[in-house]
C-alpha atoms as a PDB file:
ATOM      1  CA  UNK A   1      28.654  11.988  21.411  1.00  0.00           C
ATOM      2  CA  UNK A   2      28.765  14.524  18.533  1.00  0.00           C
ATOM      3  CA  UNK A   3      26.053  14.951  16.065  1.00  0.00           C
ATOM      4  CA  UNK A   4      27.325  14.258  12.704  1.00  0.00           C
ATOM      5  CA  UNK A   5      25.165  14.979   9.369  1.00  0.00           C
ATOM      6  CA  UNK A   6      24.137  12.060   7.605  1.00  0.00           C
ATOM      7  CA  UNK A   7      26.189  12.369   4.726  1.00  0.00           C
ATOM      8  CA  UNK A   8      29.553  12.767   6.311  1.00  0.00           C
ATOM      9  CA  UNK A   9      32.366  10.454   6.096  1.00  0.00           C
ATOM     10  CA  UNK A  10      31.908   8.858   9.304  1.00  0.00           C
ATOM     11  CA  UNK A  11      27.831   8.444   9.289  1.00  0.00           C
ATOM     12  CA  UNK A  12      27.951   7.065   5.900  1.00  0.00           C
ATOM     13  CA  UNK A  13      30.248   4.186   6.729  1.00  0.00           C
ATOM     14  CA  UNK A  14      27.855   3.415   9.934  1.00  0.00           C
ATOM     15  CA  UNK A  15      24.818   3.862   7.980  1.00  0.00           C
ATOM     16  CA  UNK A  16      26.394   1.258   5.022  1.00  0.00           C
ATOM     17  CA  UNK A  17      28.488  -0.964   7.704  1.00  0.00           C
ATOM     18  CA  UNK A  18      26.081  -1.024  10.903  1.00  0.00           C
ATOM     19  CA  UNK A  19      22.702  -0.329   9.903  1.00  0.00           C
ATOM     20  CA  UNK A  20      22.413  -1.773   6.287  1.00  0.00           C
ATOM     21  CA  UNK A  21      24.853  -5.122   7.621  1.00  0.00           C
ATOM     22  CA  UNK A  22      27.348  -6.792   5.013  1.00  0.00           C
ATOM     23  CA  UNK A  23      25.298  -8.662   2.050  1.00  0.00           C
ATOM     24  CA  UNK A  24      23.215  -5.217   1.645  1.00  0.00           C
ATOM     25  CA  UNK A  25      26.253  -2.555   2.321  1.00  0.00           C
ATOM     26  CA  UNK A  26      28.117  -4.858  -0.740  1.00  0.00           C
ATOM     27  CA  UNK A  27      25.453  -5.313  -2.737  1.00  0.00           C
ATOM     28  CA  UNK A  28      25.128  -1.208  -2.668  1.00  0.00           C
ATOM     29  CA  UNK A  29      28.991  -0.482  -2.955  1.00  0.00           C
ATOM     30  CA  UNK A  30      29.137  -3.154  -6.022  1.00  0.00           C
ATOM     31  CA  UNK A  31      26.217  -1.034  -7.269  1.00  0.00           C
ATOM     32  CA  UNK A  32      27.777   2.446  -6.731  1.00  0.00           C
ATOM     33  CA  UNK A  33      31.310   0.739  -8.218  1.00  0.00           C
ATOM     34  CA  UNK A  34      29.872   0.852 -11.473  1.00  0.00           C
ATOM     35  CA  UNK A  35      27.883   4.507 -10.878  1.00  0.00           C
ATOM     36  CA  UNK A  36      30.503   6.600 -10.004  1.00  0.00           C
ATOM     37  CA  UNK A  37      34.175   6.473  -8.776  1.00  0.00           C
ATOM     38  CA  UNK A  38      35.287   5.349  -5.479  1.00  0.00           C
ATOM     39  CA  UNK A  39      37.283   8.365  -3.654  1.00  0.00           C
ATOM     40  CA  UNK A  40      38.022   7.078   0.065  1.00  0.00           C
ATOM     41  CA  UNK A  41      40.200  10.732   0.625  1.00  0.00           C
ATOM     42  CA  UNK A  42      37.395  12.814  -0.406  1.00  0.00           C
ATOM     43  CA  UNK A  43      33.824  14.152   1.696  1.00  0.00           C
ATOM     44  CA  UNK A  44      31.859  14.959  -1.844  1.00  0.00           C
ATOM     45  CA  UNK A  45      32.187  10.717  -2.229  1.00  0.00           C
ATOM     46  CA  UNK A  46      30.650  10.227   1.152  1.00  0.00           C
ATOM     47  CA  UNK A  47      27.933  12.792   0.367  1.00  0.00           C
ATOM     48  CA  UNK A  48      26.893  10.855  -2.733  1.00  0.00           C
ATOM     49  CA  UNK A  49      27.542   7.678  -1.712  1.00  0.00           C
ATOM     50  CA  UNK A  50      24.664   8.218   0.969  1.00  0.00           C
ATOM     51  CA  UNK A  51      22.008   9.578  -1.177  1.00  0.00           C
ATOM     52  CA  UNK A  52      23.496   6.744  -4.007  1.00  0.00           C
ATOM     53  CA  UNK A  53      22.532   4.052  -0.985  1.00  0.00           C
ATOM     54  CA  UNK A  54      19.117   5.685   0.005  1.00  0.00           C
ATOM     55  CA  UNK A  55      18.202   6.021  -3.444  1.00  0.00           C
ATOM     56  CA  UNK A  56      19.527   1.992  -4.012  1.00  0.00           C
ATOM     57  CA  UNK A  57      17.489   0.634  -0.880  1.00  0.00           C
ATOM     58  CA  UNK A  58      13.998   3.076  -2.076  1.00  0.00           C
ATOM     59  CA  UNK A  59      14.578   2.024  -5.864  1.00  0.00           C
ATOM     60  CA  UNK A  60      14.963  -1.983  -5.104  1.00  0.00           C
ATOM     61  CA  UNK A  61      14.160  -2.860  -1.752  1.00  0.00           C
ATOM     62  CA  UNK A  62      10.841  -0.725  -1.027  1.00  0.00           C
ATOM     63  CA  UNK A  63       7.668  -3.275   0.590  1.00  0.00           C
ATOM     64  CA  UNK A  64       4.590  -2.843  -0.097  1.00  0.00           C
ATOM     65  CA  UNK A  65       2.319  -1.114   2.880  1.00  0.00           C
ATOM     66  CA  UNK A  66       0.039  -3.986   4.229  1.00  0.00           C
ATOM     67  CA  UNK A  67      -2.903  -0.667   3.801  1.00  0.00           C
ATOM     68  CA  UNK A  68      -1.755  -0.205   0.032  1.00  0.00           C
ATOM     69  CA  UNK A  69      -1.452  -4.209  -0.777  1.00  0.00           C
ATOM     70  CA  UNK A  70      -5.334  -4.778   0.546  1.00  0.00           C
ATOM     71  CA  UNK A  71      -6.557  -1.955  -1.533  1.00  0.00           C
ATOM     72  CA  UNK A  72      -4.973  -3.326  -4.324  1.00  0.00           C
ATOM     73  CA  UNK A  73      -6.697  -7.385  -4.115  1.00  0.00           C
ATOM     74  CA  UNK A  74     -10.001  -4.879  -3.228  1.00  0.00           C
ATOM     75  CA  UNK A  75      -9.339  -3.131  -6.555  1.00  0.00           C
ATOM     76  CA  UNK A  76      -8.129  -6.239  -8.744  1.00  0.00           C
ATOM     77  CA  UNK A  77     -10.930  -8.182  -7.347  1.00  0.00           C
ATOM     78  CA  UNK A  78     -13.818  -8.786 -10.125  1.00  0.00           C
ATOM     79  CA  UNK A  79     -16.947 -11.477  -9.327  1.00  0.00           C
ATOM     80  CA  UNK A  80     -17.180 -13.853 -12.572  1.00  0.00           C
ATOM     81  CA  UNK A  81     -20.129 -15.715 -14.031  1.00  0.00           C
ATOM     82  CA  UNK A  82     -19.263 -18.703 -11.869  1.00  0.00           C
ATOM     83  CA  UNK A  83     -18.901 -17.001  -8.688  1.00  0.00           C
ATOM     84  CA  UNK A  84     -21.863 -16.606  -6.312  1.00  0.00           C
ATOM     85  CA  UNK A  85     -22.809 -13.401  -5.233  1.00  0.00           C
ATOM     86  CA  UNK A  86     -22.692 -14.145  -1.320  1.00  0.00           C
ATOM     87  CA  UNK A  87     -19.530 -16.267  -2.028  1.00  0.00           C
ATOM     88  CA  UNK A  88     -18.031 -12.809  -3.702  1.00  0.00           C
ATOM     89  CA  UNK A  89     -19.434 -10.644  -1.027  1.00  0.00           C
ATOM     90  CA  UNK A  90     -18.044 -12.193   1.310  1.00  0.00           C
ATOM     91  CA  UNK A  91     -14.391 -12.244   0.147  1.00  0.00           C
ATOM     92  CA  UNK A  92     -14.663  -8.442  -0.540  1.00  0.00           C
ATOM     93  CA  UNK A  93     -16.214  -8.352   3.437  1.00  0.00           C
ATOM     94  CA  UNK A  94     -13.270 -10.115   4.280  1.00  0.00           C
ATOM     95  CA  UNK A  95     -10.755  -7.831   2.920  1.00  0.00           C
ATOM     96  CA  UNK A  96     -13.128  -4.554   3.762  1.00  0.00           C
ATOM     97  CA  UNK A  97     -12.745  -5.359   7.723  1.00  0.00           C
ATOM     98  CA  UNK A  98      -9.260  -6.381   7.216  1.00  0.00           C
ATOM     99  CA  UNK A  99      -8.625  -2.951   5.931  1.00  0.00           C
ATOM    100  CA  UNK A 100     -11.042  -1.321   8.360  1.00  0.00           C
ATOM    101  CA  UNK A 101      -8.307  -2.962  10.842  1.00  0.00           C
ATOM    102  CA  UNK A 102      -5.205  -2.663   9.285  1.00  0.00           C
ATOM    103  CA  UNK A 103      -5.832   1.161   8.399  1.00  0.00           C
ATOM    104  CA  UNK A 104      -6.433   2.235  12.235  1.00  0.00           C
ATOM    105  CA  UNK A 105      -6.655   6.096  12.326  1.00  0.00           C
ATOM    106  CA  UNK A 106      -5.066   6.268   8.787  1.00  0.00           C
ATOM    107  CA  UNK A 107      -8.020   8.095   6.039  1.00  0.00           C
ATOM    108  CA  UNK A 108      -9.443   5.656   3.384  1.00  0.00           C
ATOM    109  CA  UNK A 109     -11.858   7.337   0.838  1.00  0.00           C
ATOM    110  CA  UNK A 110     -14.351   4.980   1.299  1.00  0.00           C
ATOM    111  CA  UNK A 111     -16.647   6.371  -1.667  1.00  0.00           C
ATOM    112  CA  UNK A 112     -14.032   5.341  -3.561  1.00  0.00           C
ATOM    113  CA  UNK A 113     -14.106   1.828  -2.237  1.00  0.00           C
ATOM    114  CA  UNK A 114     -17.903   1.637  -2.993  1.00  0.00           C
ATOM    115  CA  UNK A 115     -17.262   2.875  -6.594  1.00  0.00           C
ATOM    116  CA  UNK A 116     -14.945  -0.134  -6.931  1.00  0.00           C
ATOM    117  CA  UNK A 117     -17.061  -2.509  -5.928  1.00  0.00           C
ATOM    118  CA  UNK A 118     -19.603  -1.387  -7.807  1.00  0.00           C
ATOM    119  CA  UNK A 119     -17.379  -2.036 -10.970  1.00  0.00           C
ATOM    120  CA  UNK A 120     -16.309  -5.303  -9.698  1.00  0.00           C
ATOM    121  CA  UNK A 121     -20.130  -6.727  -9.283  1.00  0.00           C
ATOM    122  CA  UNK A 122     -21.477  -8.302 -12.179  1.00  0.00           C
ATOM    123  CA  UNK A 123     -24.888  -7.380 -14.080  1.00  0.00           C
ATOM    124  CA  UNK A 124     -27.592  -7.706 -12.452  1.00  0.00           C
ATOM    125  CA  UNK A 125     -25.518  -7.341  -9.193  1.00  0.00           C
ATOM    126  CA  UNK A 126     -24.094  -4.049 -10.007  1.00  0.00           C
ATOM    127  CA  UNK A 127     -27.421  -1.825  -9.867  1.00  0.00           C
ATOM    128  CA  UNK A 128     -28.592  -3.778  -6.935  1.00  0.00           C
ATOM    129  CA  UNK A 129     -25.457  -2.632  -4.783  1.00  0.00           C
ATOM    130  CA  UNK A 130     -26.234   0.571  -6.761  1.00  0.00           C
ATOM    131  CA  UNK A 131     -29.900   1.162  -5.755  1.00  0.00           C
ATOM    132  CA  UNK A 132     -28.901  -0.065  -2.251  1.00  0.00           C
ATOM    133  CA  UNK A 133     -26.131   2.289  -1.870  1.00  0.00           C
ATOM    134  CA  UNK A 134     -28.148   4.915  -3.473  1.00  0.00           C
ATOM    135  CA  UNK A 135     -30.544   4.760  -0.576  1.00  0.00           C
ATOM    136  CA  UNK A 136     -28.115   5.379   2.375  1.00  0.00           C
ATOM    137  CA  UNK A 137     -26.564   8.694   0.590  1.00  0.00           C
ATOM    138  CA  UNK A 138     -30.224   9.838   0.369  1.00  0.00           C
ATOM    139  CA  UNK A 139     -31.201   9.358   3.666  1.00  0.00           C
ATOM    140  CA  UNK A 140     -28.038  11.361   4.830  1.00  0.00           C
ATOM    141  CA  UNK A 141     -25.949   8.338   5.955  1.00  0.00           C
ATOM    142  CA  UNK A 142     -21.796   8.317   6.683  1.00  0.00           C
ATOM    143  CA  UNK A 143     -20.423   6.559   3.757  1.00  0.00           C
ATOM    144  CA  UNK A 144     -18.563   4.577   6.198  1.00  0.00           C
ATOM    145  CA  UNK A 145     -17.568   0.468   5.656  1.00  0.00           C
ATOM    146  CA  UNK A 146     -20.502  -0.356   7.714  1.00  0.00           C
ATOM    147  CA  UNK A 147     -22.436   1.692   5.149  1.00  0.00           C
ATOM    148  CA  UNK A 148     -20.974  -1.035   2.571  1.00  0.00           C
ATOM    149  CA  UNK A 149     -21.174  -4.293   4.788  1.00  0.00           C
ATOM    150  CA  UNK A 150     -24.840  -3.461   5.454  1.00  0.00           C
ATOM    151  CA  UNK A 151     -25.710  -2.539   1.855  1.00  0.00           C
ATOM    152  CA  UNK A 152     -24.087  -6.444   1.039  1.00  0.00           C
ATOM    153  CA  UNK A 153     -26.281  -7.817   3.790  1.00  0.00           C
ATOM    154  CA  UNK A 154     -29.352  -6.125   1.883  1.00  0.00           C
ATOM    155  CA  UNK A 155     -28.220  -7.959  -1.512  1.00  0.00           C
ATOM    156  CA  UNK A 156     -27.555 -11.522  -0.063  1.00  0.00           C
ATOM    157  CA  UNK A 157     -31.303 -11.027   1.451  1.00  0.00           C
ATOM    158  CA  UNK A 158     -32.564 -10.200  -1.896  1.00  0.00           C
END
């Protein structure tokens, strides 16, 4: 075996052929058809025609991380006039120890977190979770999620 660079003529037709399989590797060459000229005889076609494919596949076939998709619901998330507080709170528990899970050793700002579901509470809700929250930054607590999750239980007490 020989190591080849990725944009050489023979790793690009494995990368398109192989790794990508047919309905992607034609819906990419149909794509590059109309971008730029098809040169079979030449190595500066194979060089673009790699970055053309990864920048195809990053531009229209990128997921979403399961991390970045729970963040967003958390950060979309707003309680109405209808919606019981508990009811709420529990929903954003829900997704807080989903995301507790799902993150594993990756860093979530979780002051941020709290400073989003402080704008998603309703009045009078809002300055309860406030006041609450206030009180475990005072006393020198980790803003961690359990810092949150307890702060909720406070609120559905009250």
């Amino acid at each position: 075996a020989q190591w080849k660079m990725p944009t050489s003529p023979a790793a690009s037709r494995a990368f398109l052929s192989a790794a990508l399989g047919n309905t992607l590797s034609n819906e990419i060459m149909t794509a590059q058809n109309k971008a730029f000229p098809t040169d079979l005889a030449s190595r500066h076609y194979y060089f673009l025609l790699h970055h053309f494919a990864v920048s195809y596949l990053l531009l229209h076939h990128k997921k979403n991380d399961h991390v970045t998709a729970l963040l967003q619901s958390l950060m979309t998330m707003r309680q109405d006039a209808t919606t019981e507080l508990a009811v709420f709170l529990g929903q954003v528990a829900d997704r807080l120890r989903e995301l507790q899970f799902a993150s594993g050793a990756q860093a979530i700002a979780v002051s941020h977190l709290a400073n989003v579901i402080l704008t998603s509470l309703a009045s009078p809700f809002n300055d309860w979770y406030y006041q609450e929250y206030r009180q475990h930054i005072l006393q020198g607590r980790p803003v961690t999620i359990e810092t949150i999750l307890s702060t909720f239980r406070v609120m559905v007490e009250r």
